[in-house]
PDB file of N, CA and C in Angstrom:
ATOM      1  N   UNK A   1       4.969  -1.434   2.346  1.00  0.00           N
ATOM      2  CA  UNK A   1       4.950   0.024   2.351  1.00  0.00           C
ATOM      3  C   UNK A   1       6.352   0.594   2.454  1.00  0.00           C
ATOM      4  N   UNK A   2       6.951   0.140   3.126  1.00  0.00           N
ATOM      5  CA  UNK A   2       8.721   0.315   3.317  1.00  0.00           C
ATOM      6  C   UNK A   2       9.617   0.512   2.284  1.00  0.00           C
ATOM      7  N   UNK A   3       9.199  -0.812   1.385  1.00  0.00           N
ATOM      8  CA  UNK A   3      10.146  -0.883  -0.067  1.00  0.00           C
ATOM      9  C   UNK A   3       9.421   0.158  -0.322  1.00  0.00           C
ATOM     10  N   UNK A   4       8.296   0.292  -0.852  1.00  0.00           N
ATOM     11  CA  UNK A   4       7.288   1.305  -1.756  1.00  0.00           C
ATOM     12  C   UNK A   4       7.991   2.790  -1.446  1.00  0.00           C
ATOM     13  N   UNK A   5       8.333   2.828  -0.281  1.00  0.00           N
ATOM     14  CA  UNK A   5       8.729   4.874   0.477  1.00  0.00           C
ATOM     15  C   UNK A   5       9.850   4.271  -0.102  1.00  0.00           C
ATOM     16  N   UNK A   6      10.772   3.713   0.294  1.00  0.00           N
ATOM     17  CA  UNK A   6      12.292   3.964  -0.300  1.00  0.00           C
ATOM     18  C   UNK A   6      12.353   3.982  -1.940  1.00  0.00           C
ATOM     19  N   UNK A   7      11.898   3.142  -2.169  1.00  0.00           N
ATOM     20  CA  UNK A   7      11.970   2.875  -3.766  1.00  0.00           C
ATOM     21  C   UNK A   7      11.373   3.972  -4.522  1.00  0.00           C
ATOM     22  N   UNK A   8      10.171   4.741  -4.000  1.00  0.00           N
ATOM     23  CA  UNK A   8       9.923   6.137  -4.653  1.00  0.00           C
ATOM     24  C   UNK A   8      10.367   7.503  -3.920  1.00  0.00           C
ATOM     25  N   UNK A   9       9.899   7.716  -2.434  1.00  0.00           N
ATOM     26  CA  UNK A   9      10.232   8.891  -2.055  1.00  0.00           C
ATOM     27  C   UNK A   9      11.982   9.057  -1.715  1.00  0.00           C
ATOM     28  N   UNK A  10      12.632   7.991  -1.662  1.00  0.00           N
ATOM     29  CA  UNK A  10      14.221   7.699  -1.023  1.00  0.00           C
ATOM     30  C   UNK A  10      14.671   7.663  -2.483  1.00  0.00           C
ATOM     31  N   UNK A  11      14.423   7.784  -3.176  1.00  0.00           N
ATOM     32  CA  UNK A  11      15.470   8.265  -4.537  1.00  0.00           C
ATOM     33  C   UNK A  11      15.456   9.699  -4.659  1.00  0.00           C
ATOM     34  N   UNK A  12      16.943   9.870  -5.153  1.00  0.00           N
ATOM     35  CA  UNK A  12      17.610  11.554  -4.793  1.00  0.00           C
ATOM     36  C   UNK A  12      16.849  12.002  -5.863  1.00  0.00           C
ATOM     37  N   UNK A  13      16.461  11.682  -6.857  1.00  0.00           N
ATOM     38  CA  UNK A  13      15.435  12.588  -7.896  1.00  0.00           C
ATOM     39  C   UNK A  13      14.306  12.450  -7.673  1.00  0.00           C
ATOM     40  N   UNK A  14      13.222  12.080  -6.846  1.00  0.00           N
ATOM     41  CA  UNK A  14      12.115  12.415  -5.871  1.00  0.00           C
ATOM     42  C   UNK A  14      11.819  13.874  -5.303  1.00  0.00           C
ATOM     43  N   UNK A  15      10.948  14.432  -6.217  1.00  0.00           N
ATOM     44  CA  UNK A  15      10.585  15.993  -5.557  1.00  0.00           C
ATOM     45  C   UNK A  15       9.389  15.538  -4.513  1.00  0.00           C
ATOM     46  N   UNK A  16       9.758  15.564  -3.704  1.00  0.00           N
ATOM     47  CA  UNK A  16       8.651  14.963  -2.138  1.00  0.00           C
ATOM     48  C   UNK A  16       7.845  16.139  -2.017  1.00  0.00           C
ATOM     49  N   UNK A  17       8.257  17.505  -2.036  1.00  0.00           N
ATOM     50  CA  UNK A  17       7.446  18.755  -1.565  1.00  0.00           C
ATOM     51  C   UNK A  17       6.220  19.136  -2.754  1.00  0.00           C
ATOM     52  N   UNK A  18       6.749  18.524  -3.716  1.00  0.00           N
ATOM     53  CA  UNK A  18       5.994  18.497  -4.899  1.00  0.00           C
ATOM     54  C   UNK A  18       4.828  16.938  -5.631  1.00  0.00           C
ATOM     55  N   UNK A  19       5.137  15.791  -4.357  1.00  0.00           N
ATOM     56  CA  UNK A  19       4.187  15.007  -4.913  1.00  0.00           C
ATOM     57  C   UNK A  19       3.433  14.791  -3.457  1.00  0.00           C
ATOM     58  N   UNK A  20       1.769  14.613  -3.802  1.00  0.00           N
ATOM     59  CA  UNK A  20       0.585  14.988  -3.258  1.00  0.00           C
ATOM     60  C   UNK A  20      -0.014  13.821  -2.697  1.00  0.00           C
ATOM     61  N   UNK A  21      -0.734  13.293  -1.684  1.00  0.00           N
ATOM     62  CA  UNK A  21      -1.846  12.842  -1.125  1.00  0.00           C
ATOM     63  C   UNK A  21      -3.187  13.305  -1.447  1.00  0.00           C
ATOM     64  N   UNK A  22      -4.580  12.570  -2.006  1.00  0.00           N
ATOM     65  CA  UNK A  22      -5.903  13.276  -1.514  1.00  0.00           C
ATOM     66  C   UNK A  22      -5.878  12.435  -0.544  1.00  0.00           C
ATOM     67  N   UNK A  23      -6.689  13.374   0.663  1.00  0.00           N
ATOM     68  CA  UNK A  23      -7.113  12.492   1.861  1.00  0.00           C
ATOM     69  C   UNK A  23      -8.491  12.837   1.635  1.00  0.00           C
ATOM     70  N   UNK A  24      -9.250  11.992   2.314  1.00  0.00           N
ATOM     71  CA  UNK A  24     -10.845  12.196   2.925  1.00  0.00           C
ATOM     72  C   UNK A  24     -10.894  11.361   4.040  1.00  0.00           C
ATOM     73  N   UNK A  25     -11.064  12.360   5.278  1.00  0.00           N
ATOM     74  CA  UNK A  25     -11.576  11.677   6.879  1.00  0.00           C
ATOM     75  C   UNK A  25      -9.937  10.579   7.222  1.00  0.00           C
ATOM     76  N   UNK A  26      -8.754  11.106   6.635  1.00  0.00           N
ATOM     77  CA  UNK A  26      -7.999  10.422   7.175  1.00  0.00           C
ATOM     78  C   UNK A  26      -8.052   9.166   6.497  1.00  0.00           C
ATOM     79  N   UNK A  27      -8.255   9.211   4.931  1.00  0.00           N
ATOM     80  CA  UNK A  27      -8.007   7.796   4.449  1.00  0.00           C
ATOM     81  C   UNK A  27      -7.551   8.405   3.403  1.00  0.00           C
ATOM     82  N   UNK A  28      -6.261   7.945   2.471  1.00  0.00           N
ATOM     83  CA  UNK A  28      -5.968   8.260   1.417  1.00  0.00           C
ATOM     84  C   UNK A  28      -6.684   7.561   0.621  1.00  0.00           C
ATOM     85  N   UNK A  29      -7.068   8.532  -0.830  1.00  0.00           N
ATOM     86  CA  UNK A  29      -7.797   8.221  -2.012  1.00  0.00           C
ATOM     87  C   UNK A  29      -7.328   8.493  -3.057  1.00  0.00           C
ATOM     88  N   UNK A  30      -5.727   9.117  -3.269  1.00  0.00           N
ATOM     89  CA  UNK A  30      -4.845   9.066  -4.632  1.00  0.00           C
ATOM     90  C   UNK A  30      -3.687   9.844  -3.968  1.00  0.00           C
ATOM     91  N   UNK A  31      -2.642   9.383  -4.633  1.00  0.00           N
ATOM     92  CA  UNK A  31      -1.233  10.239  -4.949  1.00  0.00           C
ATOM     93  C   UNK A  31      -1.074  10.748  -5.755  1.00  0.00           C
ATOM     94  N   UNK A  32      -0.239  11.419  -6.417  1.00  0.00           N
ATOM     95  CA  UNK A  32       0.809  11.653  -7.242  1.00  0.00           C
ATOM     96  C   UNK A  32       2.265  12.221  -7.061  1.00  0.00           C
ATOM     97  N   UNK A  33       2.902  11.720  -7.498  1.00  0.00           N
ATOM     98  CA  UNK A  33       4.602  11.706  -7.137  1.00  0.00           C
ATOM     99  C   UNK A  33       5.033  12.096  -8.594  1.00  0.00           C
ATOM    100  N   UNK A  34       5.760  13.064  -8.055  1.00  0.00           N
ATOM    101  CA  UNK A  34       6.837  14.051  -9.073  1.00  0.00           C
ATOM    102  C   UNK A  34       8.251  13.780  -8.817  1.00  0.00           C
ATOM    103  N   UNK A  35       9.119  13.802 -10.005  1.00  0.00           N
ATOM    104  CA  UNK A  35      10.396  13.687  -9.992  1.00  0.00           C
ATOM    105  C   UNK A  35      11.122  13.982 -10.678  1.00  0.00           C
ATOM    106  N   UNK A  36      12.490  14.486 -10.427  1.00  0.00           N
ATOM    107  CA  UNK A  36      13.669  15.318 -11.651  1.00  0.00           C
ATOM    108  C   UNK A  36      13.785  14.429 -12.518  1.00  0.00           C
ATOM    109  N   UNK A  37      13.233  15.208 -14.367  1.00  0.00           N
ATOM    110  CA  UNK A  37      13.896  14.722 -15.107  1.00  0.00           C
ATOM    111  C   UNK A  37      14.985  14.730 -15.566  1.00  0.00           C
ATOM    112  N   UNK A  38      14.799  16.169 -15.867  1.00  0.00           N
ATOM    113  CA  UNK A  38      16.257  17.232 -16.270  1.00  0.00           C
ATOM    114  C   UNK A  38      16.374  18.439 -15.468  1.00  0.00           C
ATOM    115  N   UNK A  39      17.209  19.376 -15.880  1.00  0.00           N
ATOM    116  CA  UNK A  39      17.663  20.237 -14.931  1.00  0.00           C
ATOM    117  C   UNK A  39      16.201  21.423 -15.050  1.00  0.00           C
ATOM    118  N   UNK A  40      15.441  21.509 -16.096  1.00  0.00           N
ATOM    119  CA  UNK A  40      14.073  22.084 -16.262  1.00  0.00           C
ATOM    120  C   UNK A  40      12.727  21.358 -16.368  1.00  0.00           C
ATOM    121  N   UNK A  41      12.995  20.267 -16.463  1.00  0.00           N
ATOM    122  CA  UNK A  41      11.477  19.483 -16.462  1.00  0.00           C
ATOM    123  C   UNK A  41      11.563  18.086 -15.541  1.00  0.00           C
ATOM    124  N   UNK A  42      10.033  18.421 -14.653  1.00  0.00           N
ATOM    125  CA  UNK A  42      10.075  17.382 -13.904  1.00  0.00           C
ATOM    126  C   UNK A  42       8.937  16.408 -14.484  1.00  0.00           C
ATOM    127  N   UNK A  43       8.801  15.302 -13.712  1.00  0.00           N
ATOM    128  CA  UNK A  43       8.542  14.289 -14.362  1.00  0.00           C
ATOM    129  C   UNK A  43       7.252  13.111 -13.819  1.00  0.00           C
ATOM    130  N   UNK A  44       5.808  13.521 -13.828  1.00  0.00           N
ATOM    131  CA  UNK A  44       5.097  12.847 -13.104  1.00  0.00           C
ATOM    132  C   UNK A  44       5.225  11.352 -13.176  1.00  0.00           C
ATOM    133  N   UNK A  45       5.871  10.420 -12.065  1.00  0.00           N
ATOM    134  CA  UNK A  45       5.900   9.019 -12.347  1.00  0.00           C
ATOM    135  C   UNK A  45       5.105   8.653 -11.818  1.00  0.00           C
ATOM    136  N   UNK A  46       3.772   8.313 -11.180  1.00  0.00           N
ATOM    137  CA  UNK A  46       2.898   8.336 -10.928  1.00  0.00           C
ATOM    138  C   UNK A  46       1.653   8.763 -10.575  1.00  0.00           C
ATOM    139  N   UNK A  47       0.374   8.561 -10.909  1.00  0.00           N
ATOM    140  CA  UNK A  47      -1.038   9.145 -10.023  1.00  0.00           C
ATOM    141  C   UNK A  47      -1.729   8.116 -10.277  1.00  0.00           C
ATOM    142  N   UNK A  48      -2.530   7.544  -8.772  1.00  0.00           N
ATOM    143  CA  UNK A  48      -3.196   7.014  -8.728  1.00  0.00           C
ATOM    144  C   UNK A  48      -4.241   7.242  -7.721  1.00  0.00           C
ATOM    145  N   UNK A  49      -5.566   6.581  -7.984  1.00  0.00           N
ATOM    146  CA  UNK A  49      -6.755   7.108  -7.376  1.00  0.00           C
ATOM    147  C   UNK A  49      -7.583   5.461  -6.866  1.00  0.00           C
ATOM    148  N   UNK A  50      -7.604   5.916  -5.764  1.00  0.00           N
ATOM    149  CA  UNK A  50      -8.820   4.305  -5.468  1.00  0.00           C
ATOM    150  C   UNK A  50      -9.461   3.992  -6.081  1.00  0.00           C
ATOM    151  N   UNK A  51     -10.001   2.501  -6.460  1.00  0.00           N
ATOM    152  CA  UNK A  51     -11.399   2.125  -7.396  1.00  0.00           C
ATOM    153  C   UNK A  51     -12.238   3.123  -7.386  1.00  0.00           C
ATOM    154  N   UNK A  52     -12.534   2.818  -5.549  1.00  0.00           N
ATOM    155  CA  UNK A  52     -13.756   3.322  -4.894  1.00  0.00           C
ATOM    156  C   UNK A  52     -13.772   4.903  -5.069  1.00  0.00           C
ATOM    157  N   UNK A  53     -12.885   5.516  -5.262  1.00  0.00           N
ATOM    158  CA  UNK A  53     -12.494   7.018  -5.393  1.00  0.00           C
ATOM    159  C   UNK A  53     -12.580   7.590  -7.170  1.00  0.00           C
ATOM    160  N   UNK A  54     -12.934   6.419  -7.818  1.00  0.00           N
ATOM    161  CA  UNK A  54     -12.532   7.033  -9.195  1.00  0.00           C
ATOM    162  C   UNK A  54     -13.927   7.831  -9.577  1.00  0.00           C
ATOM    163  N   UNK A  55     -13.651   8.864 -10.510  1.00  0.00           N
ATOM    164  CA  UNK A  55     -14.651   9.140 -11.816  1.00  0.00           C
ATOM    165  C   UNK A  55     -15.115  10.574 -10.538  1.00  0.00           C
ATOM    166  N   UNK A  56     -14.369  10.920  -9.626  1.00  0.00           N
ATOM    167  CA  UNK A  56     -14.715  12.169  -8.924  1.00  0.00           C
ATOM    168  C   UNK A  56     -13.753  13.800  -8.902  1.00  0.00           C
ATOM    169  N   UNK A  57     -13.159  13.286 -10.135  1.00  0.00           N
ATOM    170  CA  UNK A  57     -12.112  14.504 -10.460  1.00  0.00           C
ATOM    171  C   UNK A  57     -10.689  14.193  -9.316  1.00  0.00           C
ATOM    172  N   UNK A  58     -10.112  13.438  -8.582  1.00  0.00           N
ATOM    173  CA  UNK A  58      -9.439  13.051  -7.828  1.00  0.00           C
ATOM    174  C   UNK A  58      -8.342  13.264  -8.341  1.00  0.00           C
ATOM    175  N   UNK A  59      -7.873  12.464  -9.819  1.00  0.00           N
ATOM    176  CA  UNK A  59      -6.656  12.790 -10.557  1.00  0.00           C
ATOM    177  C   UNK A  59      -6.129  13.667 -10.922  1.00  0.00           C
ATOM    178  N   UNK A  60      -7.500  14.351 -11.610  1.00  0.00           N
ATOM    179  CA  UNK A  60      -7.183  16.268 -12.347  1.00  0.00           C
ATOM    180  C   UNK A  60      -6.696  17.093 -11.150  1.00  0.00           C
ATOM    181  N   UNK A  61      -7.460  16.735 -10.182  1.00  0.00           N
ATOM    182  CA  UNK A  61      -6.961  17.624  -9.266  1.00  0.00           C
ATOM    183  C   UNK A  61      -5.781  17.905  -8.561  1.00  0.00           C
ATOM    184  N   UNK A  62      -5.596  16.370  -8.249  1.00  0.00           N
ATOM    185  CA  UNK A  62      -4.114  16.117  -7.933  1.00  0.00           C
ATOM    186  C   UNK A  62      -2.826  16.949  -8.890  1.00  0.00           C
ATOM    187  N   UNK A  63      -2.754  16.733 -10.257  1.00  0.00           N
ATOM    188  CA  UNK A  63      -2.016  16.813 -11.216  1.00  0.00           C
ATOM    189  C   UNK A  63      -2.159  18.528 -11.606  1.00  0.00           C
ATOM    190  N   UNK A  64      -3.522  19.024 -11.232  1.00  0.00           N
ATOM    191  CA  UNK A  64      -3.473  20.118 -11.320  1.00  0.00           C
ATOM    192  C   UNK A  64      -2.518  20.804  -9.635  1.00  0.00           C
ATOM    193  N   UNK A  65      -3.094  20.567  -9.036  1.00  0.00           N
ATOM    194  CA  UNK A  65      -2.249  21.224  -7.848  1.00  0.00           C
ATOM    195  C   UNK A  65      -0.836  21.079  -7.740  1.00  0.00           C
ATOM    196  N   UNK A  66      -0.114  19.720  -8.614  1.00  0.00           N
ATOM    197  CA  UNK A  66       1.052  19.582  -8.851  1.00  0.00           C
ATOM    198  C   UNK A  66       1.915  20.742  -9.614  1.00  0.00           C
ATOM    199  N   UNK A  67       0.914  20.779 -10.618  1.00  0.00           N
ATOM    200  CA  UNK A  67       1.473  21.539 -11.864  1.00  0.00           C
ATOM    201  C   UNK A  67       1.642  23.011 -11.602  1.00  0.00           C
ATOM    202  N   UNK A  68       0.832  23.346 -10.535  1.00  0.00           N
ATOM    203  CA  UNK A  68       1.057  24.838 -10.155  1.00  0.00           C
ATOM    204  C   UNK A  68       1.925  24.660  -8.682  1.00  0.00           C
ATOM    205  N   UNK A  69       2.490  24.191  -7.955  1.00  0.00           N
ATOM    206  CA  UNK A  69       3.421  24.126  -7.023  1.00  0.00           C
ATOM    207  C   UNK A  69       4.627  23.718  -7.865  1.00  0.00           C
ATOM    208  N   UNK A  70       4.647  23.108  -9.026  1.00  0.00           N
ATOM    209  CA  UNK A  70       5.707  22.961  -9.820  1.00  0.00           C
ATOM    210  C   UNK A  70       6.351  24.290 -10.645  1.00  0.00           C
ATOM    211  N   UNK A  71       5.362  24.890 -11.189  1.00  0.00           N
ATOM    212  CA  UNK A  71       5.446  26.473 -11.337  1.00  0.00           C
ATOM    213  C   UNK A  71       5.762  27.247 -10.254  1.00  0.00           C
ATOM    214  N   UNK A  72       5.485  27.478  -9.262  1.00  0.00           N
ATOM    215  CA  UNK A  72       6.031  27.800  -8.035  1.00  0.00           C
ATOM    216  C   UNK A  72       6.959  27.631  -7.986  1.00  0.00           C
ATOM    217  N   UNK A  73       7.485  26.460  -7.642  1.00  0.00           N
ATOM    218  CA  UNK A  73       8.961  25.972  -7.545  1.00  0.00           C
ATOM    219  C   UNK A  73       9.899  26.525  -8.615  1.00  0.00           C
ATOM    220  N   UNK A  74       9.711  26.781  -9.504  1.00  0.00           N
ATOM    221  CA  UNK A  74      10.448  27.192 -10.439  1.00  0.00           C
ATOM    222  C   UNK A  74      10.884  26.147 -12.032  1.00  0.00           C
ATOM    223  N   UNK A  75       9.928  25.087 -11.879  1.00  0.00           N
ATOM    224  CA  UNK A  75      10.269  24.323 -12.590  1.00  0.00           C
ATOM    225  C   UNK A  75       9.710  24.601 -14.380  1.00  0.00           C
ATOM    226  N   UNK A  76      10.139  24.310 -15.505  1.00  0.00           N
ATOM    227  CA  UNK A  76       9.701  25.156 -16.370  1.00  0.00           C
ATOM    228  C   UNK A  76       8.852  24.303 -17.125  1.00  0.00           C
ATOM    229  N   UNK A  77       9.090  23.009 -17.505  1.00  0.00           N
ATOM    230  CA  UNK A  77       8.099  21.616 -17.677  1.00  0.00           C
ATOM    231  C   UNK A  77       8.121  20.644 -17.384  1.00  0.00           C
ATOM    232  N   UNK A  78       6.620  20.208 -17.391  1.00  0.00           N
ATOM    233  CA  UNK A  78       5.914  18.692 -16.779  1.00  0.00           C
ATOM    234  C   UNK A  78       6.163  17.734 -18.562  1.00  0.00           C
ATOM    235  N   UNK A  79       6.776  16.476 -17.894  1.00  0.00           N
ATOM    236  CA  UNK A  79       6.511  15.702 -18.935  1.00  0.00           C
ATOM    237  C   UNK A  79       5.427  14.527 -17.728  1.00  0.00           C
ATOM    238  N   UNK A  80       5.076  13.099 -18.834  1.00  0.00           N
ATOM    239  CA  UNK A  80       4.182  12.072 -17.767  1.00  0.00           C
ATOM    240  C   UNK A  80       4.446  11.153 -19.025  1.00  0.00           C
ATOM    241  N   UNK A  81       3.859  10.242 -18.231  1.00  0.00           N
ATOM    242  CA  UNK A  81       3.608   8.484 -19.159  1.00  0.00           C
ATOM    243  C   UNK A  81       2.107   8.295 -19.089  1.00  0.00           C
ATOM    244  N   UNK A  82       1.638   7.463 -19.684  1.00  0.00           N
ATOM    245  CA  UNK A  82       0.465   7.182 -19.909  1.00  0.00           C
ATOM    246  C   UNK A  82       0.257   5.868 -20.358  1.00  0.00           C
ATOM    247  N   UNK A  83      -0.583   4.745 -19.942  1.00  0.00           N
ATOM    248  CA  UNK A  83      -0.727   3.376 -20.352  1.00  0.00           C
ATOM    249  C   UNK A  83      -1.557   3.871 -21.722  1.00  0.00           C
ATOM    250  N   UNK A  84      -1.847   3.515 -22.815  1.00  0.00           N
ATOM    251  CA  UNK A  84      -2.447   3.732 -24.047  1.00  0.00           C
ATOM    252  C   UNK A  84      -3.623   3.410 -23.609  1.00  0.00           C
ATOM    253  N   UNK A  85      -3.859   2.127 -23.069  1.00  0.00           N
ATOM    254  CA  UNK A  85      -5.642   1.486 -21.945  1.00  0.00           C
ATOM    255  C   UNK A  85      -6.265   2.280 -21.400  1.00  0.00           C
ATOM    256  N   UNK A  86      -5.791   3.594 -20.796  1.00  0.00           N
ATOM    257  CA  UNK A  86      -6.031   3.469 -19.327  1.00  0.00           C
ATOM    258  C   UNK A  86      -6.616   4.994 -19.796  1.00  0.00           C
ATOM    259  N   UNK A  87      -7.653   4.610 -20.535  1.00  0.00           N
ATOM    260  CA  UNK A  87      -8.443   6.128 -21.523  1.00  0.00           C
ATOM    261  C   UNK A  87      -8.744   7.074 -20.653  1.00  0.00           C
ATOM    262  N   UNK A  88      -9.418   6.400 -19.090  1.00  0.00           N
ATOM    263  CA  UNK A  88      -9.604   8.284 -18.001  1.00  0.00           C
ATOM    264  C   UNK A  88      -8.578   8.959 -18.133  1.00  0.00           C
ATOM    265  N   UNK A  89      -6.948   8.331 -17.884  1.00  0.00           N
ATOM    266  CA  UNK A  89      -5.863   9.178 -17.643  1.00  0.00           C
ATOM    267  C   UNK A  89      -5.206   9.820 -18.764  1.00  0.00           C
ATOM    268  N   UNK A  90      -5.890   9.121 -19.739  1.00  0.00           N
ATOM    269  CA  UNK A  90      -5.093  10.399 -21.096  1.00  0.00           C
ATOM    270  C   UNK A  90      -6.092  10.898 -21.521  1.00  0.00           C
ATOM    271  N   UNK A  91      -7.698  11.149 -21.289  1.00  0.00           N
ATOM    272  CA  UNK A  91      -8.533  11.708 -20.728  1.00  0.00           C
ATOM    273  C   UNK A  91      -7.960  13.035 -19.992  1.00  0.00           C
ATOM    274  N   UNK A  92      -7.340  12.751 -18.751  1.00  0.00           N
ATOM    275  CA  UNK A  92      -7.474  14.065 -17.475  1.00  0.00           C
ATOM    276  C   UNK A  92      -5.859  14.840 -18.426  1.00  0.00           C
ATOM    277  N   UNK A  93      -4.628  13.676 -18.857  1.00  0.00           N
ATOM    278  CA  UNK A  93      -3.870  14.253 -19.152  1.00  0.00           C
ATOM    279  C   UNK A  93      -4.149  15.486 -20.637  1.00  0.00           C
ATOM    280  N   UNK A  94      -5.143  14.643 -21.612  1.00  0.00           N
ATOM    281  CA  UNK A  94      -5.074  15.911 -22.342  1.00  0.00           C
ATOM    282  C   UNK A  94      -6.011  17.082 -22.085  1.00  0.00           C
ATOM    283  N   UNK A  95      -7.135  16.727 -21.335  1.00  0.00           N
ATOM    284  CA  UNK A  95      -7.695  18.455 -20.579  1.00  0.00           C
ATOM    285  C   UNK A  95      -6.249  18.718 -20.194  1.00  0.00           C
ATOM    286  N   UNK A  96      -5.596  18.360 -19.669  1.00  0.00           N
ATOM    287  CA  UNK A  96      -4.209  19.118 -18.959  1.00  0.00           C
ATOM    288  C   UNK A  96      -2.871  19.829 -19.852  1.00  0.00           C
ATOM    289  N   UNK A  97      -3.139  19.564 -21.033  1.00  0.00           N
ATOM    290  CA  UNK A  97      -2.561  20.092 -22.290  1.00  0.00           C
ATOM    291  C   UNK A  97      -1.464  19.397 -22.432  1.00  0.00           C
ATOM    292  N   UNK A  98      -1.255  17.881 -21.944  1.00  0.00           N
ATOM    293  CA  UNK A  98      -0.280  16.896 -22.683  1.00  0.00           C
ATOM    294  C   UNK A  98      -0.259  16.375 -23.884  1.00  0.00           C
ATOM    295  N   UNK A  99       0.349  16.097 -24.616  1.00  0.00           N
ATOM    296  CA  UNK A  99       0.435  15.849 -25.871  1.00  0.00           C
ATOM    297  C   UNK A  99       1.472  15.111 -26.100  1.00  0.00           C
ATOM    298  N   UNK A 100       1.303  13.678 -27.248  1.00  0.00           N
ATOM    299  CA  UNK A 100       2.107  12.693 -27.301  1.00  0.00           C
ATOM    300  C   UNK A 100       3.668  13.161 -27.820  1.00  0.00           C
ATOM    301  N   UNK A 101       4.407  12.885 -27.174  1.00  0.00           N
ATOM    302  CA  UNK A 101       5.795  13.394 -27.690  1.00  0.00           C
ATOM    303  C   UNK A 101       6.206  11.301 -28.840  1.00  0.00           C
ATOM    304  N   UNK A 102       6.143  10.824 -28.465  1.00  0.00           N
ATOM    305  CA  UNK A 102       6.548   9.230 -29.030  1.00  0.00           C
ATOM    306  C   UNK A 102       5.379   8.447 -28.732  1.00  0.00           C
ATOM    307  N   UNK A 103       5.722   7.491 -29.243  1.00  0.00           N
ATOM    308  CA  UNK A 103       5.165   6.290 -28.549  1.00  0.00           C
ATOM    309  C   UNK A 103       5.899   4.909 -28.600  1.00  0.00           C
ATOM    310  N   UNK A 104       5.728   4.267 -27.696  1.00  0.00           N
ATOM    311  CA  UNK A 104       6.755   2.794 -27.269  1.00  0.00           C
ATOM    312  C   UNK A 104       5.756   1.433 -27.382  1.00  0.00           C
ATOM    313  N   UNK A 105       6.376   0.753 -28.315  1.00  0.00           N
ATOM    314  CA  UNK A 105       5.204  -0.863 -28.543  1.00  0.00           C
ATOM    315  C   UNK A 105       5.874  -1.719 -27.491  1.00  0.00           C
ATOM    316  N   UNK A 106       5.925  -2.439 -26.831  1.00  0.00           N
ATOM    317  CA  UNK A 106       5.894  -3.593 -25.770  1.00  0.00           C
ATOM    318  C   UNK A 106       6.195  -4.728 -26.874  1.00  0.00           C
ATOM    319  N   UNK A 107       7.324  -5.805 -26.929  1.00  0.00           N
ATOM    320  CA  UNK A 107       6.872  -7.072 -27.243  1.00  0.00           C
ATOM    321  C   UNK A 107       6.676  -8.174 -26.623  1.00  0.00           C
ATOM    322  N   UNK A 108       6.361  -9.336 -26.888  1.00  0.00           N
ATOM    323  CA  UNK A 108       7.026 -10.495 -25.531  1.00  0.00           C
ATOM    324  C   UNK A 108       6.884 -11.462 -26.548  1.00  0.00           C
ATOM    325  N   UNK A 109       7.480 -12.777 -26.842  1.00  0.00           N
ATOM    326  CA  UNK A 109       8.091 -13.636 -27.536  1.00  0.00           C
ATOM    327  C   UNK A 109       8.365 -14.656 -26.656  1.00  0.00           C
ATOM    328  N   UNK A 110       8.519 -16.175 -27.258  1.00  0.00           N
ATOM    329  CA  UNK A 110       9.260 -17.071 -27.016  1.00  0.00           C
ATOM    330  C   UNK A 110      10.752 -16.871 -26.670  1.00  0.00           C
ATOM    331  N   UNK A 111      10.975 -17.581 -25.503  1.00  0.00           N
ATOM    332  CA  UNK A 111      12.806 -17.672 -25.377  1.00  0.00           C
ATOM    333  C   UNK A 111      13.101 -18.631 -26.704  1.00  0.00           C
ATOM    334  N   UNK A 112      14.369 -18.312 -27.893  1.00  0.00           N
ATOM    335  CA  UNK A 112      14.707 -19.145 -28.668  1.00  0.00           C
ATOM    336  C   UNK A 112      16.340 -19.776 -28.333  1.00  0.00           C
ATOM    337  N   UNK A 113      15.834 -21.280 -27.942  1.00  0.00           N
ATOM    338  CA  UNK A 113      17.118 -21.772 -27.686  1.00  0.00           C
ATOM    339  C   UNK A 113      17.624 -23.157 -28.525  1.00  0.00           C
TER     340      UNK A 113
END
């Protein structure tokens, strides 16, 4: 948990006031963590939701409450990532009016020596 807080909330481009906990009864059931991209758009690098917590609007909600404390804040746009797999979350992201800017292929290969 130590590495995990430094390695996300302990980096100077970490908007902390802007990334979220759901709790229920004192148990967390998703995050999401926001962070400076540029000097106008911040940058969701994560949301995640328990197994046991999924398919209950947990994410939208999160990302929605982000997106309007991000407006608040003064920030002018949200960019995010998305696994291509991971169909709920580009699911919740396009109700959320994201839209593919690129896309990136992965390779992996033999070492040739």
């Amino acid at each position: 948990f130590e590495q995990w807080r430094e390695r996300t909330l302990g980096s100077s481009l970490a908007l902390r006031d802007l990334s979220f906990v759901a709790l229920e009864g004192g148990r967390a059931l998703g995050y999401a963590l926001l962070g400076r991209h540029d000097a106008e758009t911040a940058m969701n690098w994560m949301t995640g939701v328990a197994r046991s917590a999924r398919g209950r609007g947990i994410a939208l909600a999160l990302k929605q409450h982000q997106a309007a404390a991000a407006r608040e804040a003064g920030w002018k746009r949200l960019r995010t990532q998305n696994d291509l797999g991971n169909v709920p979350m580009l699911r919740v992201n396009d109700r959320l009016g994201y839209r593919p800017l690129f896309e990136w292929v992965h390779l992996a290969g033999p070492l040739i020596g």
